[in-house]
Protein backbone atom coordinates (compact mmCIF):
# COMPACT_ATOMS: atom_id res chain seq x y z
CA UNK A 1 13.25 2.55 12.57
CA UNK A 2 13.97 5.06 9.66
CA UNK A 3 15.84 2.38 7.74
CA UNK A 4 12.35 1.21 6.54
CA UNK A 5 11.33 2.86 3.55
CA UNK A 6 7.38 4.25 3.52
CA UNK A 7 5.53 3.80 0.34
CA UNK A 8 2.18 5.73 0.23
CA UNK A 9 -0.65 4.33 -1.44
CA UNK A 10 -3.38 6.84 -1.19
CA UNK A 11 -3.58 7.03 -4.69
CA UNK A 12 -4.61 3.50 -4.91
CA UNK A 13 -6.16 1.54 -1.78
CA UNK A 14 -6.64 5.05 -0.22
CA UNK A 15 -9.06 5.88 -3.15
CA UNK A 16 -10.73 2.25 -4.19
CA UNK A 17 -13.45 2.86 -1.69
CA UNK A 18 -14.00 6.80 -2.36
CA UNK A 19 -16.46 6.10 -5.23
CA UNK A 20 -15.07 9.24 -6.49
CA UNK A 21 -12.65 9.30 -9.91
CA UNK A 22 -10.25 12.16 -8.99
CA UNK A 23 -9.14 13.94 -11.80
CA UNK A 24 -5.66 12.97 -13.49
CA UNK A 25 -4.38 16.52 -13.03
CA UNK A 26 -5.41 16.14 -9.16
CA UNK A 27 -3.68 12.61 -8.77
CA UNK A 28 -0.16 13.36 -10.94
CA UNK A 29 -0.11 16.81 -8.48
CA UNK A 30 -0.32 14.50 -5.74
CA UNK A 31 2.44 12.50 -7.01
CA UNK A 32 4.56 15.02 -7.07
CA UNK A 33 4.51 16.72 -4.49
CA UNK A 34 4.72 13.67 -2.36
CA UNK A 35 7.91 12.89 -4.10
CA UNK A 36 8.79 16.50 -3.87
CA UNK A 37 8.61 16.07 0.30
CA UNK A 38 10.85 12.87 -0.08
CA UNK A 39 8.19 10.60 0.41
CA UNK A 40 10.44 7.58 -1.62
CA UNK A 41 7.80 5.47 -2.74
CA UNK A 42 4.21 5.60 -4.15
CA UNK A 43 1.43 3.06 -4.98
CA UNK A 44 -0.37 5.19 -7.94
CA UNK A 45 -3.12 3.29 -9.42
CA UNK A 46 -4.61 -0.23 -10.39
CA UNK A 47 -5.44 -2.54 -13.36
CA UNK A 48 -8.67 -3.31 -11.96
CA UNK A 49 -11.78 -3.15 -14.09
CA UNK A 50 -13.06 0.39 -13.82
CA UNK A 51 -16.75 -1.02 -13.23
CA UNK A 52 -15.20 -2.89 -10.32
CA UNK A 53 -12.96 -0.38 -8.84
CA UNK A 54 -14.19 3.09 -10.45
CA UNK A 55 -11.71 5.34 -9.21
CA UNK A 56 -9.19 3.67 -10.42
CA UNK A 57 -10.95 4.04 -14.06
CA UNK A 58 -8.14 6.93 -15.01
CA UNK A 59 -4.76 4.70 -13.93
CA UNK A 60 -3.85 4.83 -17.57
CA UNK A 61 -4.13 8.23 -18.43
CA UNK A 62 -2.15 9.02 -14.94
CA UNK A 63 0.22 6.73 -15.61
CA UNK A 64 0.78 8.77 -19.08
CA UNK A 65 0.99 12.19 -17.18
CA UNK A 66 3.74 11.10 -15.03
CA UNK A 67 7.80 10.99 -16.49
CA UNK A 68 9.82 7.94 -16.80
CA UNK A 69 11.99 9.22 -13.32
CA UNK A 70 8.68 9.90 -11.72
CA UNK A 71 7.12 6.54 -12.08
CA UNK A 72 10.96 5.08 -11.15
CA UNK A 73 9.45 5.59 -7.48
CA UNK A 74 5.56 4.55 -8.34
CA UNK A 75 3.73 1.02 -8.39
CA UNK A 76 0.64 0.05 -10.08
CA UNK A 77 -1.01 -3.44 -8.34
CA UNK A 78 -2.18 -6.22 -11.16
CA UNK A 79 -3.68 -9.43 -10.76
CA UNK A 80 -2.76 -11.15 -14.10
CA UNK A 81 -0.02 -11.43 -16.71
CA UNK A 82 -2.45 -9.14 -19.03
CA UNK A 83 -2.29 -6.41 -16.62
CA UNK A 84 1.49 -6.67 -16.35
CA UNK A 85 1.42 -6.42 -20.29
CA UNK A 86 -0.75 -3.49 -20.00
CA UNK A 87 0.86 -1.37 -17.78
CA UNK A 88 4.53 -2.12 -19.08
CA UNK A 89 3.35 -1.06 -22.88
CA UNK A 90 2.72 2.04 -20.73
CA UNK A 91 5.68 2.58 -19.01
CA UNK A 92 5.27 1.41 -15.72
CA UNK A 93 8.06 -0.71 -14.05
CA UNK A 94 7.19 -1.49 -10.43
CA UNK A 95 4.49 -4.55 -10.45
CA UNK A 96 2.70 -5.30 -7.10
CA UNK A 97 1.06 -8.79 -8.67
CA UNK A 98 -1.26 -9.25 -5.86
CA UNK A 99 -3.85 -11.83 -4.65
CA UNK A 100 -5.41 -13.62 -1.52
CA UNK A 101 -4.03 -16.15 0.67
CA UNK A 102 -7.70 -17.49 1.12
CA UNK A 103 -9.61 -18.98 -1.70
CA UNK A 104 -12.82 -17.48 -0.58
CA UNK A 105 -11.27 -13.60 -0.74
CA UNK A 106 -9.65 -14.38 -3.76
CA UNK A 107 -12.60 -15.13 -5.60
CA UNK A 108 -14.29 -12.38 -4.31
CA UNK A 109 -11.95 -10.20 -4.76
CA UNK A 110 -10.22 -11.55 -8.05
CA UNK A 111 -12.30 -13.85 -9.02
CA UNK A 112 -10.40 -16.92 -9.59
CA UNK A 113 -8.64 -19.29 -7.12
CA UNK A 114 -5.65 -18.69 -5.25
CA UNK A 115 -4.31 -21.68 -7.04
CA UNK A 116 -4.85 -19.93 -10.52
CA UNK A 117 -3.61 -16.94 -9.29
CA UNK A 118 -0.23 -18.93 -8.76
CA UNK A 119 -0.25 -21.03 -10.96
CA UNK A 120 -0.19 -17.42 -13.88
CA UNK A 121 2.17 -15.90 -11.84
CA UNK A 122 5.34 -16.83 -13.68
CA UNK A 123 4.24 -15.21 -16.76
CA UNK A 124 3.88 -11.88 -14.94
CA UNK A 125 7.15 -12.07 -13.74
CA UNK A 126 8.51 -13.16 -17.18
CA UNK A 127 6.35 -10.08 -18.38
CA UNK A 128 8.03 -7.10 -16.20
CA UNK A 129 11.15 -8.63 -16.30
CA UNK A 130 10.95 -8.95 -20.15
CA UNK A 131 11.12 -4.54 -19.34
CA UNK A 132 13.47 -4.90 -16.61
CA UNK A 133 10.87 -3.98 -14.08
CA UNK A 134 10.43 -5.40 -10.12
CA UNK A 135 7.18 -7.21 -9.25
CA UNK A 136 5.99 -7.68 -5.95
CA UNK A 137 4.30 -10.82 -4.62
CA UNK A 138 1.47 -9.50 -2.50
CA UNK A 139 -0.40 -11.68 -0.52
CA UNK A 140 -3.65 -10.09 0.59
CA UNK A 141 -5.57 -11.53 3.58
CA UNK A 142 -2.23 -13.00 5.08
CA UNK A 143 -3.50 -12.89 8.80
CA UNK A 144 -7.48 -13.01 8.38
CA UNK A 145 -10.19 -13.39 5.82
CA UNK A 146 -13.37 -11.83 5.94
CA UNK A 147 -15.15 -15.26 4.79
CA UNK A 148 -13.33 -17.95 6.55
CA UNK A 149 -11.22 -16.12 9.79
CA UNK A 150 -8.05 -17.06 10.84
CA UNK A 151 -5.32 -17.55 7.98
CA UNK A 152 -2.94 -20.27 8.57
CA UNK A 153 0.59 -18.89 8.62
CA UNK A 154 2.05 -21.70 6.71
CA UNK A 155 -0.39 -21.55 3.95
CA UNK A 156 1.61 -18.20 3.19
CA UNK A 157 4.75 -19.69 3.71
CA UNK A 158 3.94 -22.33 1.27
CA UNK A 159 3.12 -19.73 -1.42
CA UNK A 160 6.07 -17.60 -0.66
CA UNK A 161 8.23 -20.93 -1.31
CA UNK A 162 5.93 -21.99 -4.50
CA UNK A 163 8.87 -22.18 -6.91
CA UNK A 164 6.49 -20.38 -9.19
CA UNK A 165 6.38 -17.26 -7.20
CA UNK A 166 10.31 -17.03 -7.13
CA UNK A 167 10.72 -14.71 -9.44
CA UNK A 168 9.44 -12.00 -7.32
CA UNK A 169 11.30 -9.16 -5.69
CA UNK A 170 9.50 -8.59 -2.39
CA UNK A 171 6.96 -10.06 -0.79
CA UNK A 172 4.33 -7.94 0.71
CA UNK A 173 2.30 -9.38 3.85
CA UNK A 174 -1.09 -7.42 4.12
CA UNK A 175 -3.53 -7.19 6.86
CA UNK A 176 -6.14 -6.65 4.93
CA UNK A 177 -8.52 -6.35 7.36
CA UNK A 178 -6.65 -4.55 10.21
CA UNK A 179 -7.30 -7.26 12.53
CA UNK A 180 -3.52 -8.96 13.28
CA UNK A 181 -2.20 -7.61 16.60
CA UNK A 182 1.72 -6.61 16.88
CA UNK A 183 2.48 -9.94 18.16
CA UNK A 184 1.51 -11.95 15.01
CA UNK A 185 2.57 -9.42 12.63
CA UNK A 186 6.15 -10.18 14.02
CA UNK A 187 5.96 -13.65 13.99
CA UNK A 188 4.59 -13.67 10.43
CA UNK A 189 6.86 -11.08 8.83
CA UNK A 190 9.81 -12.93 10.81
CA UNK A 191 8.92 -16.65 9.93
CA UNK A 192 9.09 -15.45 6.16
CA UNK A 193 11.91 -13.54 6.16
CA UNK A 194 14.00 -16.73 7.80
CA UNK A 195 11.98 -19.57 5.50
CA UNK A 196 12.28 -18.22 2.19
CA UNK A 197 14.86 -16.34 -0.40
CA UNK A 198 16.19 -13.46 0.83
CA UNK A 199 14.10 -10.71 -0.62
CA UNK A 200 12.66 -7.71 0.53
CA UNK A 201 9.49 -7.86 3.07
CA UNK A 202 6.99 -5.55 2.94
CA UNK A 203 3.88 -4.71 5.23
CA UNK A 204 0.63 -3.41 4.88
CA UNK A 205 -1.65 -3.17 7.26
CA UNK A 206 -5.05 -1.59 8.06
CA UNK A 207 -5.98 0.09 11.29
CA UNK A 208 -9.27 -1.27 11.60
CA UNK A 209 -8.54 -2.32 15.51
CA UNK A 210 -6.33 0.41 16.28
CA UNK A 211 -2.91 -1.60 15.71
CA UNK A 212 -1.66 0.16 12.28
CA UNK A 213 1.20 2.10 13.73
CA UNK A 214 1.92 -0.54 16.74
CA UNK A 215 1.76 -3.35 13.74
CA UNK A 216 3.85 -1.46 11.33
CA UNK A 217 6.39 -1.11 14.28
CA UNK A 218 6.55 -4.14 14.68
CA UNK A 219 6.94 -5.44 11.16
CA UNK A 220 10.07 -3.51 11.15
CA UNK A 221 11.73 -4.97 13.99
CA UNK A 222 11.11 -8.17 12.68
CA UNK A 223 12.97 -8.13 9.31
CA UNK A 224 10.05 -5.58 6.88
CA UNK A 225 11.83 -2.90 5.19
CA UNK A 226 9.03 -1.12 3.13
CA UNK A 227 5.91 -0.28 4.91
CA UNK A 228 2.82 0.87 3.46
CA UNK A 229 0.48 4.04 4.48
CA UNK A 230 -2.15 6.24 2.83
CA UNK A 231 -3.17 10.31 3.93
CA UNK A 232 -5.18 10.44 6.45
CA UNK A 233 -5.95 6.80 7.06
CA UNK A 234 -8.12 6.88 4.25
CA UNK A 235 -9.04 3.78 2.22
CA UNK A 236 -9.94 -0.27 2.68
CA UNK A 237 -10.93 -3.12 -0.52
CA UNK A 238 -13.84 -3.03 -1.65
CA UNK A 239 -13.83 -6.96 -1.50
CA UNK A 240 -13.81 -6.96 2.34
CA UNK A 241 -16.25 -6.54 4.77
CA UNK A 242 -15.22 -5.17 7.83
CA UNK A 243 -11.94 -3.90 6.47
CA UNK A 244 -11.36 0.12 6.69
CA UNK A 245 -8.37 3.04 6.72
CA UNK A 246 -4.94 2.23 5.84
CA UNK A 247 -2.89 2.99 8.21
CA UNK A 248 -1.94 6.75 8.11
CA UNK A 249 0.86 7.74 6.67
CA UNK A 250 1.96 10.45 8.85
CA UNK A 251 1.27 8.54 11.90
CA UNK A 252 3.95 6.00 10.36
CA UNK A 253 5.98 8.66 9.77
CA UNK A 254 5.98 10.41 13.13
CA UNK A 255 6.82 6.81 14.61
CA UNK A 256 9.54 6.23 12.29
CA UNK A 257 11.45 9.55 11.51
CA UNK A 258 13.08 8.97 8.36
CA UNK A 259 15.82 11.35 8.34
CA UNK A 260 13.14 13.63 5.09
CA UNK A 261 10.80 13.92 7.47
CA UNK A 262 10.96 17.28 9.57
CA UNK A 263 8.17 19.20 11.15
CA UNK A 264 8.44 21.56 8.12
CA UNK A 265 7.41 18.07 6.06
CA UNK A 266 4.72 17.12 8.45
CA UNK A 267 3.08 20.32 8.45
CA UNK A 268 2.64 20.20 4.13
CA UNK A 269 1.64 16.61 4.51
CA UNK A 270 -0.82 17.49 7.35
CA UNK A 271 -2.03 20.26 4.60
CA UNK A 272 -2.17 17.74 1.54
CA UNK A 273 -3.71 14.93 3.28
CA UNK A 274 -6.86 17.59 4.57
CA UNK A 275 -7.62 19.25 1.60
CA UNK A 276 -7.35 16.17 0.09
CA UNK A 277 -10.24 14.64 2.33
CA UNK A 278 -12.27 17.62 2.17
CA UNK A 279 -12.28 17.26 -1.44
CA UNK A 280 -13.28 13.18 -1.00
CA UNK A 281 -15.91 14.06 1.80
CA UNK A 282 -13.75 11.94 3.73
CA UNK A 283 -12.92 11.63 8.08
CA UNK A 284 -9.20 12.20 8.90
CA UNK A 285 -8.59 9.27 11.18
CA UNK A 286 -4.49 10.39 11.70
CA UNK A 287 -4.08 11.15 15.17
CA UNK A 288 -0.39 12.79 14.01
CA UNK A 289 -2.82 15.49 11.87
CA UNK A 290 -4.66 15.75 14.88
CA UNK A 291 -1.95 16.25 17.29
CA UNK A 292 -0.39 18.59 14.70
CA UNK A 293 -3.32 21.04 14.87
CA UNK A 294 -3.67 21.24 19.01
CA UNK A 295 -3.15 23.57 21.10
CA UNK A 296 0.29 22.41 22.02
CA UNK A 297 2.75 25.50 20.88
CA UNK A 298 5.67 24.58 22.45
CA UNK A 299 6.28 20.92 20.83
CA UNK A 300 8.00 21.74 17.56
CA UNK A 301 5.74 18.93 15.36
CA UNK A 302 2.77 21.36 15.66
CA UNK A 303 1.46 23.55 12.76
CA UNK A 304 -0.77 26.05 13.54
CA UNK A 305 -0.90 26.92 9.37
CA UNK A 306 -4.79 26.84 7.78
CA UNK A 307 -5.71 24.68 5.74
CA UNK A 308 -5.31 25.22 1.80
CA UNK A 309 -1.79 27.45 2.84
């Protein structure tokens, strides 16, 4: 299981829903000392139109704070070539171009088409590879839409084969709203990993229904080899009713074990991820944070440190 990489993305679909603009200082901290613990990979920010998505309204300026080898391991999600251009003039390299499977979402969420969103993704690519940079394909609302239901697995097969999203690195299949069960997530995640180029699958889910950890389990044993969590469980789009928490990132890690992660690690992370909520007014849904403050001394994975140590 540790060959998957985690990516963390509290920074930016933890935060979308906070209605709270953390301070740059606060989220280039954050960034380091998540890549200080070994956490490889971070989703930092988004191009999203501050009156949209207001904490995101700083992405820039953090994006400014943070070192070329620092934002090496970060990615900032866009929806058009514009953004790409954007974001490149401002050193990022890591592109997560990202829309909906379903028309209705991506309207909402986007507002344009699915079919426009394609049909502009080649000069995104040709954009962040113009400054050698890697650009995701994300596909939002690949297993349900909040408008029309059930998503049609070959409709994202189809767009993962449009010759104009080729030029992508990965392809990232999100449960957007939490709602896929382990069985489809495998079957999904599998059936795109056989039908199209050989790139990199990625998975992001939600645990909405209770199935993050048990569908990010089982992304991995089909063929996904980045997975996506946020502290704490915190976040869900904006764009999505019925969607909440990411799935937490130290309950993927405790699953996983990446060879980083010791109980030393999970005790900081434990730390960052609560003051970090306390700040946010946020609930800690992680049941790893929870199990990592019980009463249960004798099981090396629990901390008995106070918060703010």
């Amino acid at each position: 299981m540790s060959s998957a990489i985690l990516r963390d993305v509290t920074l930016r679909d933890g935060l979308q829903l906070t209605g709270k603009v953390l301070p740059v200082e606060q989220k280039a901290d954050l960034v380091r000392r998540l890549l200080g613990l070994g956490v490889p990979a971070l989703e930092i920010g988004s191009m999203a139109r501050p009156d949209l998505v207001p904490p995101m309204a700083n992405t820039m300026e953090l994006i400014a704070a943070l070192s070329p080898e620092e934002l090496q391991h970060c990615w900032v999600w866009v929806a058009t070539p514009r953004h790409v251009e954007k974001a490149a003039a401002a050193g990022v390299r890591n592109f997560q171009y990202c829309f909906s499977v379903s028309d209705a979402h991506n309207k909402v969420n986007i507002g344009r088409s699915t079919e426009d969103s394609v049909v502009a993704m080649p000069d995104a690519v040709r954009l962040a590879t113009s400054v050698g940079g890697s650009i995701q394909l994300c596909l939002a609302t690949s297993f349900t839409c909040p408008f029309d239901g059930p998503v049609d697995p070959e409709r994202v097969i189809a767009i993962a084969n449009d010759p104009r999203t080729a030029g992508a690195d990965d392809i990232v299949l999100a449960d957007t709203l939490g709602q896929a069960h382990p069985g489809e997530v495998a079957a999904l995640v599998s059936a795109v990993h056989t039908r199209t180029p050989q790139r990199r699958i990625v998975f992001h889910g939600h645990d909405t229904w209770g199935m993050g950890v048990a569908n990010t389990l089982a992304a991995i044993t089909a063929g996904a080899t980045m997975v996506d969590g946020a502290l704490g469980g915190l976040g869900g789009c904006p764009f999505a009713p019925g969607a909440s928490g990411n799935t937490a990132t130290e309950d993927i890690l405790f699953a996983t074990r990446p060879a980083w992660f010791t109980p030393t690690t999970l005790a900081t992370l434990v730390d960052l991820s609560e003051n970090l909520l306390a700040d946010l007014g946020e609930p800690n849904r992680s049941r790893t944070a929870e199990g990592a403050r019980s009463k249960a001394e004798a099981f090396e994975w629990v901390s008995q440190r106070s918060t703010g140590s």
